[in-house]
C-alpha atoms as a PDB file:
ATOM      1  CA  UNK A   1      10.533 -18.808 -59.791  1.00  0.00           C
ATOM      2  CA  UNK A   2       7.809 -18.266 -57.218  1.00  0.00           C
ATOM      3  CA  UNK A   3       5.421 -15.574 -57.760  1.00  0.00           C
ATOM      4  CA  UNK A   4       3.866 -13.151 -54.967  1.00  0.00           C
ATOM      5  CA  UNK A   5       4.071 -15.477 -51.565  1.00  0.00           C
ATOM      6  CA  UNK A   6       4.673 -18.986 -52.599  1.00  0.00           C
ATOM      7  CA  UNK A   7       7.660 -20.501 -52.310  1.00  0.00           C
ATOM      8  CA  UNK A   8       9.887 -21.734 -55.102  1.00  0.00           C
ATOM      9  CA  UNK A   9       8.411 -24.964 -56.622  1.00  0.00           C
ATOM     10  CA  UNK A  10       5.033 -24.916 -54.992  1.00  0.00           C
ATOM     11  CA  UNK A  11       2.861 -24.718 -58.486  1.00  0.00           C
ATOM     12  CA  UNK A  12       4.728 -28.217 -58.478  1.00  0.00           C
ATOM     13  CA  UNK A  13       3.668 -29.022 -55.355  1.00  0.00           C
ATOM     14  CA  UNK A  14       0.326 -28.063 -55.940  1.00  0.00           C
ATOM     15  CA  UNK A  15       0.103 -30.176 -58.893  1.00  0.00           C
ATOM     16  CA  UNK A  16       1.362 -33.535 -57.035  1.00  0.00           C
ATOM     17  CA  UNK A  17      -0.890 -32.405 -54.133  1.00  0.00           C
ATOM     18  CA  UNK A  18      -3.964 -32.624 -56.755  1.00  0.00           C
ATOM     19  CA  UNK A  19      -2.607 -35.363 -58.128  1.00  0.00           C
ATOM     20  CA  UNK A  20      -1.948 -37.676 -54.920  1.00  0.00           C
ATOM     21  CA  UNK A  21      -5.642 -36.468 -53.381  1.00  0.00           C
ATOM     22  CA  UNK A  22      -7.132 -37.784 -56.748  1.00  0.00           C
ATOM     23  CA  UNK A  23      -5.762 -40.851 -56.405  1.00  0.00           C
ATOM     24  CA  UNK A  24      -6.396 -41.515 -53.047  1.00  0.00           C
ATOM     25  CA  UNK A  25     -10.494 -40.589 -53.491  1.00  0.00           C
ATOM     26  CA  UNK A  26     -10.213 -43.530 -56.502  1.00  0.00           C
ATOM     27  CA  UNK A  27      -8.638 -45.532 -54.337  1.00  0.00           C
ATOM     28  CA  UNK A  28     -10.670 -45.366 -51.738  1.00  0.00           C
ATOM     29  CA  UNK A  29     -14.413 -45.524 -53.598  1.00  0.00           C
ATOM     30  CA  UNK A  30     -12.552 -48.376 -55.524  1.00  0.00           C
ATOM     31  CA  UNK A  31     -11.166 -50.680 -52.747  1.00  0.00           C
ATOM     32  CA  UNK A  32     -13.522 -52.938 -51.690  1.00  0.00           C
ATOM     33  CA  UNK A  33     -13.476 -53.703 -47.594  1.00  0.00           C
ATOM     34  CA  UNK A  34     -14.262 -56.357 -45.816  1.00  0.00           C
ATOM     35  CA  UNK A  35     -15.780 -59.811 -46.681  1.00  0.00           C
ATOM     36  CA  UNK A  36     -16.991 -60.730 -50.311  1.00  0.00           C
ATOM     37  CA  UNK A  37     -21.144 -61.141 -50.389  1.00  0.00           C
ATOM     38  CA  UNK A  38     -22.237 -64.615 -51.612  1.00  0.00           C
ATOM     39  CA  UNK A  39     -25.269 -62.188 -53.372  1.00  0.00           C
ATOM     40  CA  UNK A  40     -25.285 -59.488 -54.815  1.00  0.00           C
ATOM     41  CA  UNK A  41     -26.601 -56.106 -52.664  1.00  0.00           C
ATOM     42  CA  UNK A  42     -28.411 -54.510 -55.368  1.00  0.00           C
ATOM     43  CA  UNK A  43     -30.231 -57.424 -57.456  1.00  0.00           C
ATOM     44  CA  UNK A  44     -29.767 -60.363 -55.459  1.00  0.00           C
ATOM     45  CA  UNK A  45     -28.306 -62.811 -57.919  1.00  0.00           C
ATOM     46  CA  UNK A  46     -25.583 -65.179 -56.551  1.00  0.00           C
ATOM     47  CA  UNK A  47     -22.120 -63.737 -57.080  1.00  0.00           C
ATOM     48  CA  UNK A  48     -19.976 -66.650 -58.797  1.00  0.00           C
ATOM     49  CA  UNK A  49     -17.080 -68.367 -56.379  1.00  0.00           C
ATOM     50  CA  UNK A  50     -14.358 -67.260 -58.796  1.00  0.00           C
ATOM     51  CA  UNK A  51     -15.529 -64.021 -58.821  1.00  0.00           C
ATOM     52  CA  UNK A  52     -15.474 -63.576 -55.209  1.00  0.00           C
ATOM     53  CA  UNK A  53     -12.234 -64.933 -54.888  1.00  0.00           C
ATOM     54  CA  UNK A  54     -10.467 -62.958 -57.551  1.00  0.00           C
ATOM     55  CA  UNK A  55     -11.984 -59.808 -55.892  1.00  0.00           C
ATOM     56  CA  UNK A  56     -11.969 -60.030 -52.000  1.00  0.00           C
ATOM     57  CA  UNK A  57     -14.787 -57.626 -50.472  1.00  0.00           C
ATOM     58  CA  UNK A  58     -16.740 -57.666 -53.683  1.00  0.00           C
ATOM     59  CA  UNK A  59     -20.744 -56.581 -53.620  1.00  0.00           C
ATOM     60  CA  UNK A  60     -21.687 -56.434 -56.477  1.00  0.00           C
ATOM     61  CA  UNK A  61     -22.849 -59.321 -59.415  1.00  0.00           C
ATOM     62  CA  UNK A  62     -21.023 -58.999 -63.118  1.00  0.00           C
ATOM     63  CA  UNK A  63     -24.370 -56.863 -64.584  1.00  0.00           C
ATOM     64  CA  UNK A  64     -24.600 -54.807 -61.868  1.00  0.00           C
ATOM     65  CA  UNK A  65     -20.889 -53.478 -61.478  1.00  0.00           C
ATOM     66  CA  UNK A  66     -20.851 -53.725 -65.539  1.00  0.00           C
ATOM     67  CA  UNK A  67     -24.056 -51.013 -64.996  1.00  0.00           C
ATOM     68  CA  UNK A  68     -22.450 -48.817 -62.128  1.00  0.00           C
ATOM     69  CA  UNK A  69     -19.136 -48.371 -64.226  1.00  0.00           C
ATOM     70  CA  UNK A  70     -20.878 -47.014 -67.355  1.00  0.00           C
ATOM     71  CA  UNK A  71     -22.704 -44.616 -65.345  1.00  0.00           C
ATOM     72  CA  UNK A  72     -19.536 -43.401 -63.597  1.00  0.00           C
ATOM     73  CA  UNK A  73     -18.592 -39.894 -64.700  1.00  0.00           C
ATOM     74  CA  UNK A  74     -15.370 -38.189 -63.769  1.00  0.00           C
ATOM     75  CA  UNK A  75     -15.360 -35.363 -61.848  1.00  0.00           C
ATOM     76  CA  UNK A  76     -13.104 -32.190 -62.613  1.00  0.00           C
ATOM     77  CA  UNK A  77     -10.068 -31.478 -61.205  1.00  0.00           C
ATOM     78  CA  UNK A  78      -9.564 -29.125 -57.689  1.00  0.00           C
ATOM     79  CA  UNK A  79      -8.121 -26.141 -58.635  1.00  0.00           C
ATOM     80  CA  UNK A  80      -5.903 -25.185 -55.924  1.00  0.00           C
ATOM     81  CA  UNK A  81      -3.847 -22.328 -57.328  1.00  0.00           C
ATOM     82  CA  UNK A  82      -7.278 -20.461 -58.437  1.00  0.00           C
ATOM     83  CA  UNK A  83      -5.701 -18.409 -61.460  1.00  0.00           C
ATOM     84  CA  UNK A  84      -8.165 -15.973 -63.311  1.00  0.00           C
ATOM     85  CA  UNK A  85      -7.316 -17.649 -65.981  1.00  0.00           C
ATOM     86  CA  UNK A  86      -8.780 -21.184 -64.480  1.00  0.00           C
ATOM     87  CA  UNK A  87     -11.713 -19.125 -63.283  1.00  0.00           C
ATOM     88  CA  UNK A  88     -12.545 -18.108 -66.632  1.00  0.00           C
ATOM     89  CA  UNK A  89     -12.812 -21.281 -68.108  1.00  0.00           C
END
């Protein structure tokens, strides 16, 4: 049942919308590109063979990821459909 001018389904649509544009940001800031750094880009240290070799592209030494990742904090959600009740939150 579609209210005012949506369509039928599109709060689903909506939802996988959110959902797939979520996952693609996470993907992206996650994947890293090119080739792996023999040091690391933010302390120097050597980064370990096996380390670069289980994680192509990687930048980053074992402390220094281990530091980025507990200061990550997830964002909120897009709210596409913009309900007053959403708003009031």
């Amino acid at each position: 049942m579609a209210g005012g001018w949506a369509k039928d389904g599109a709060v689903s649509q909506q939802i996988e919308a959110s959902i797939s544009d979520e996952l693609a940001r996470m993907k992206q800031q996650r994947a890293p590109v090119g080739e792996s750094f023999t040091e690391c880009a933010e302390c120097g240290e050597e980064i370990p063979e096996a380390r670069r070799k289980a994680i192509p592209g990687i930048k980053l030494c074992i402390e220094c990821q281990r530091e980025r990742d507990s200061a990550y904090k997830p964002r909120g959600g897009i709210n596409r459909r913009g309900s007053k009740d959403s708003q009031l939150k």
